[in-house]
N, C-alpha and C. Protein backbone atom coordinates (compact mmCIF):
# COMPACT_ATOMS: atom_id res chain seq x y z
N UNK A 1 2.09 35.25 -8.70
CA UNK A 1 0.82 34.75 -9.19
C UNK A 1 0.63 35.25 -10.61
N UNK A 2 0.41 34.50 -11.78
CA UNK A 2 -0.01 34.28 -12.60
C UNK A 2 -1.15 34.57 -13.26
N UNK A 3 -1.76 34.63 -14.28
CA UNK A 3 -3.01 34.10 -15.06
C UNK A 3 -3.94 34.92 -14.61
N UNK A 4 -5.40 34.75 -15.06
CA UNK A 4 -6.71 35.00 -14.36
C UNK A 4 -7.19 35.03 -13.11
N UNK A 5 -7.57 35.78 -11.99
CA UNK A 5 -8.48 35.16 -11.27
C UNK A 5 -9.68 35.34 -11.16
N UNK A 6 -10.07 34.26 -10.46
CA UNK A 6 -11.99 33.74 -10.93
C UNK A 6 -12.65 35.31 -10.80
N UNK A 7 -13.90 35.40 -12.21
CA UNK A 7 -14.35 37.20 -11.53
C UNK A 7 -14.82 37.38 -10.09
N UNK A 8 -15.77 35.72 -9.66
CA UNK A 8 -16.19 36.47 -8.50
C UNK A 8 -15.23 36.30 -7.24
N UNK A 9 -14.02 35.59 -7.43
CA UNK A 9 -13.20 35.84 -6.21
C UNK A 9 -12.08 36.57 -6.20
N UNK A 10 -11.99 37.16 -7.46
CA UNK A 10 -11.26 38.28 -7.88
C UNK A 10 -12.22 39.59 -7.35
N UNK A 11 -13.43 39.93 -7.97
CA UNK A 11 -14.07 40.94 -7.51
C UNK A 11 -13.84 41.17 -6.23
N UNK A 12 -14.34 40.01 -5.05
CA UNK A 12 -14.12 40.24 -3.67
C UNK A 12 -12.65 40.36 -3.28
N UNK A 13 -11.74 39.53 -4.04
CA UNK A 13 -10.69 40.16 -3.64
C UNK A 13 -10.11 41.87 -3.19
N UNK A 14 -10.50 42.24 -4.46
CA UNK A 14 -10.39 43.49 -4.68
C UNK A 14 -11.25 44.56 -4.24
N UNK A 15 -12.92 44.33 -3.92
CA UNK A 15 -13.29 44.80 -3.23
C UNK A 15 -12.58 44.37 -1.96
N UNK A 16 -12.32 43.64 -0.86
CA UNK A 16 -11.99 43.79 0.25
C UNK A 16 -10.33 44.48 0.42
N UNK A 17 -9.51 44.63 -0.82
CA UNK A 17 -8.67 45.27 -0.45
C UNK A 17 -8.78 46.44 -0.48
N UNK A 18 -9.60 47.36 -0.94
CA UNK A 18 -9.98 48.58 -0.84
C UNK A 18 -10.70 49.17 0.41
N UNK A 19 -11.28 48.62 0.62
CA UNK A 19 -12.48 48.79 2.27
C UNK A 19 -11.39 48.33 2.95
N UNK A 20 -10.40 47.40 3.30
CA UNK A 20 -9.26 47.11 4.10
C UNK A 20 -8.18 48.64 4.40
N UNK A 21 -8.08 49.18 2.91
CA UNK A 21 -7.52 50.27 2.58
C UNK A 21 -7.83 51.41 3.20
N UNK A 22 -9.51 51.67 2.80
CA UNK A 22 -10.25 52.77 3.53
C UNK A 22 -10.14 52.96 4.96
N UNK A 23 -10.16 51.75 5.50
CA UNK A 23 -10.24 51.57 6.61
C UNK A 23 -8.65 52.05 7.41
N UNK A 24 -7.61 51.63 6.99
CA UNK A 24 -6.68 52.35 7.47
C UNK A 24 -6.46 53.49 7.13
N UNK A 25 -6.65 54.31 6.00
CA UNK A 25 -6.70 55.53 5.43
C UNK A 25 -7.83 56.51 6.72
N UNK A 26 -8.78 55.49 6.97
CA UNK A 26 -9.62 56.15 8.10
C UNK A 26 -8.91 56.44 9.57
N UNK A 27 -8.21 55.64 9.83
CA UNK A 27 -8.14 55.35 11.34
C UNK A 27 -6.57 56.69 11.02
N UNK A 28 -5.78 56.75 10.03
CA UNK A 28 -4.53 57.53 10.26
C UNK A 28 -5.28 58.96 9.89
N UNK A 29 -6.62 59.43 9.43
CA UNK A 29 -6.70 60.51 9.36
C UNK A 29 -7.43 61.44 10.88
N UNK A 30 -7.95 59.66 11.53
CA UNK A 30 -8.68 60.09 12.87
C UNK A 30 -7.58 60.10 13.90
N UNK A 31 -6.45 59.69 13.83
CA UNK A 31 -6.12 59.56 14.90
C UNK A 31 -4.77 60.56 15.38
N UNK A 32 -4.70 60.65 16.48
CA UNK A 32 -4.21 62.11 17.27
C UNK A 32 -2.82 62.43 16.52
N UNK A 33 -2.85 63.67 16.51
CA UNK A 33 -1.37 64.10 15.68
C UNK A 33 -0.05 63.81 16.43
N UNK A 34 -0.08 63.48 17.78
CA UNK A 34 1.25 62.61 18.49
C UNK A 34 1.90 61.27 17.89
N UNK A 35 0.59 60.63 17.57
CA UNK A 35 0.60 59.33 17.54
C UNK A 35 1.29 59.14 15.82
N UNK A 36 2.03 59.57 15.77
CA UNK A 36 3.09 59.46 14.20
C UNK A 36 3.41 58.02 14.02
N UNK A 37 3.39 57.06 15.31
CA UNK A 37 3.96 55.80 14.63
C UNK A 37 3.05 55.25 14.56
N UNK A 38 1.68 55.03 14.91
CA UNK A 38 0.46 54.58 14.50
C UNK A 38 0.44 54.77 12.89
N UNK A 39 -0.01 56.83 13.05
CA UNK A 39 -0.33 57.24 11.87
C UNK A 39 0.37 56.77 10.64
N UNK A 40 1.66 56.79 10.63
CA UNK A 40 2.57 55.75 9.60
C UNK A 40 2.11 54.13 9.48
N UNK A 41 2.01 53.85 10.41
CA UNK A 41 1.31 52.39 9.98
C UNK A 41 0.10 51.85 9.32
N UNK A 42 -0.23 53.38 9.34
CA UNK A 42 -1.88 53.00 9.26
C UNK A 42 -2.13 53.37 7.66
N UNK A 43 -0.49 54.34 7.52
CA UNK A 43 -1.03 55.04 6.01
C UNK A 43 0.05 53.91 5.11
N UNK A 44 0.73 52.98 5.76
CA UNK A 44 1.77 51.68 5.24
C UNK A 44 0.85 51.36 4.83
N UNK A 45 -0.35 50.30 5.43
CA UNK A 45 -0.95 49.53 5.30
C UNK A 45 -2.02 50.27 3.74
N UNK A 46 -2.68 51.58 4.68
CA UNK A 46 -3.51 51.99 3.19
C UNK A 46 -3.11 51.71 2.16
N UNK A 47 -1.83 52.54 1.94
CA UNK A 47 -0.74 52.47 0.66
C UNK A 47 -0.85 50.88 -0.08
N UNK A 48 -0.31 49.96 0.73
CA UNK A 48 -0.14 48.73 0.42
C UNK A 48 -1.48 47.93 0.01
N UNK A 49 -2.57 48.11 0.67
CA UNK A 49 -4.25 48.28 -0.02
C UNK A 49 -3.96 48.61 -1.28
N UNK A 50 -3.80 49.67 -1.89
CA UNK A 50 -4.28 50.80 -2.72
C UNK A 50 -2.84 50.02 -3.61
N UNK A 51 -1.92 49.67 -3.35
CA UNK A 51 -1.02 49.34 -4.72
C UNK A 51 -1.48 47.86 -4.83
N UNK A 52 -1.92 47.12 -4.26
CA UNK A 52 -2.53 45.58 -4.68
C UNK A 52 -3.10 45.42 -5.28
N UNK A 53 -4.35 46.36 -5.13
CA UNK A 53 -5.75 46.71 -5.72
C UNK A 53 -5.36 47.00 -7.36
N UNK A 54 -4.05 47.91 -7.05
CA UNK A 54 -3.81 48.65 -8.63
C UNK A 54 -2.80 47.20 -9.55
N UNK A 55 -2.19 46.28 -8.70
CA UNK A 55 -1.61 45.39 -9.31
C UNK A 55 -2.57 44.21 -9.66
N UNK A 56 -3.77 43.77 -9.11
CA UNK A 56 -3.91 42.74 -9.55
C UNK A 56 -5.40 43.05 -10.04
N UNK A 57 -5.79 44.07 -10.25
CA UNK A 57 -7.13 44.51 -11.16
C UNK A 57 -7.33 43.77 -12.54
N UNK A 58 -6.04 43.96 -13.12
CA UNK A 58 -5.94 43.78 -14.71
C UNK A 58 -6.52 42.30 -14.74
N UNK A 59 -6.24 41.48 -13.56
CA UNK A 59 -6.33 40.06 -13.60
C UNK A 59 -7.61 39.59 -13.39
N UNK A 60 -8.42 40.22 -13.11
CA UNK A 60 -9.97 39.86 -13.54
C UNK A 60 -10.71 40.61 -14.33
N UNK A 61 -11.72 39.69 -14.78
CA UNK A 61 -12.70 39.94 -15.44
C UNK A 61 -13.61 41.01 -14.70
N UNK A 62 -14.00 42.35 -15.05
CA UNK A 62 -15.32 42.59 -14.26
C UNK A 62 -16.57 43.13 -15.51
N UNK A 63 -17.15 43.16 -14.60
CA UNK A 63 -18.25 44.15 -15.91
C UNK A 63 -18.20 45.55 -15.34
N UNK A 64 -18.57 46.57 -16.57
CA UNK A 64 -18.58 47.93 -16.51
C UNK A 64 -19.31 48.47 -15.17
N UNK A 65 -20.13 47.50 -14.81
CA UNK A 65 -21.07 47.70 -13.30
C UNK A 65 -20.03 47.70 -12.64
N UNK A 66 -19.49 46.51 -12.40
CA UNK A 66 -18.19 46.26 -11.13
C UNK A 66 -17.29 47.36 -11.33
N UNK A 67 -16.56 47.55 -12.78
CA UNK A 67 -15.31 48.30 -13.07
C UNK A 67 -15.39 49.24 -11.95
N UNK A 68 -16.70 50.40 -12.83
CA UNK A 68 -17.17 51.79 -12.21
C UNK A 68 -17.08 51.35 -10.60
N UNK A 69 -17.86 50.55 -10.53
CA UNK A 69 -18.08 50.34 -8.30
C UNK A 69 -16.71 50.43 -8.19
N UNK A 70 -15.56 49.41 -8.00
CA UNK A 70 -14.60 49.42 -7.68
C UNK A 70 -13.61 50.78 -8.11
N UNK A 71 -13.50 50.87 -8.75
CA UNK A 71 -13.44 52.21 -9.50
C UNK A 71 -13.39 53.62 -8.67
N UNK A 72 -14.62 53.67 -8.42
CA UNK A 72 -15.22 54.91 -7.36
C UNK A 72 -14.35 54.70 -6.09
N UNK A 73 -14.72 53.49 -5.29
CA UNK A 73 -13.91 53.15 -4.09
C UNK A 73 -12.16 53.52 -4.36
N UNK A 74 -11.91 53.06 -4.91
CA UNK A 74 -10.38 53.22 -5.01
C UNK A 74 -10.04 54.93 -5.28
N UNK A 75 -10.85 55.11 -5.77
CA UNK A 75 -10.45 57.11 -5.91
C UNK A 75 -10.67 57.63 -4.69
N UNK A 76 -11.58 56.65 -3.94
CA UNK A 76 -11.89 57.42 -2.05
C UNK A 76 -11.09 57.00 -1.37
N UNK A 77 -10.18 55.98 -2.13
CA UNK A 77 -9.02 55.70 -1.18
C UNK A 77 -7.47 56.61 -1.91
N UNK A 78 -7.58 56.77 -3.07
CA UNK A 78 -6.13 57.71 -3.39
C UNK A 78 -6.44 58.82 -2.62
N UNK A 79 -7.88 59.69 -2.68
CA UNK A 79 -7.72 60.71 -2.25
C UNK A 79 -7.64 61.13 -0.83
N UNK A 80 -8.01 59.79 -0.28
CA UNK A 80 -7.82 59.67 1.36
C UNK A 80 -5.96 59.50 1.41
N UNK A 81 -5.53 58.57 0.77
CA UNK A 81 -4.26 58.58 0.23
C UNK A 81 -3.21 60.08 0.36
N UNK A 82 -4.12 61.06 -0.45
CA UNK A 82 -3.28 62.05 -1.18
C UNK A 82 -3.46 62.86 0.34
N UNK A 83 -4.50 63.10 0.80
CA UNK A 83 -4.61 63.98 1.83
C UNK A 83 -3.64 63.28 3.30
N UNK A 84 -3.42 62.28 3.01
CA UNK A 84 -2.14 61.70 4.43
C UNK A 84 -0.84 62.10 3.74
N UNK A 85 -0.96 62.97 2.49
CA UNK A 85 0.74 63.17 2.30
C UNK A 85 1.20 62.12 1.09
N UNK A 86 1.01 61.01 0.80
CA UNK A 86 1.32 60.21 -0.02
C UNK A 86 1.16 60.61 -1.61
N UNK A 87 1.99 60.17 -2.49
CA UNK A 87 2.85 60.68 -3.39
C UNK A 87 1.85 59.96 -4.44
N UNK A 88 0.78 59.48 -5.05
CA UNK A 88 -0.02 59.36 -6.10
C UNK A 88 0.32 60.15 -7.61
N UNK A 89 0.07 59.39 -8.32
CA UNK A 89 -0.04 59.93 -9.74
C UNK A 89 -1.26 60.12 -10.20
């Protein structure tokens, strides 16, 4: 994919890949320390949230309101990120 996308279906894009993100970042930090092949799936999926989000940002428009919002969210997801072990810069 190419070009621009629209701000406001870009915004939601990107907001829902982050809360998609959180959301598995949530469930692998809740869930029982046996359960390793869950917990790996759950921190796949975060991961894969959290690098989409970082690939297709550039491609919309937001305003400094949106930037910052989205912005914030995505640092609650690296650092949910960093604390499952995952390798962030």
């Amino acid at each position: 994919m190419s070009g621009q996308l629209s701000p406001e279906i870009g915004r939601e894009f990107l907001l829902t890949e982050l809360k998609t993100g959180l959301t598995f970042a949530d469930l692998a930090l809740s869930a029982p320390d046996g359960d390793t092949v869950k917990i790996q799936r759950d921190i796949h999926n975060a991961r894969k949230a959290y690098d989409s989000f970082q690939r297709f940002r550039s491609r919309v428009d937001l305003t400094d309101h949106e930037n910052t919002e989205l912005q914030e969210i995505a640092d609650q997801l690296k650092r949910a990120l960093q604390q499952l072990g995952e390798p962030l810069a």
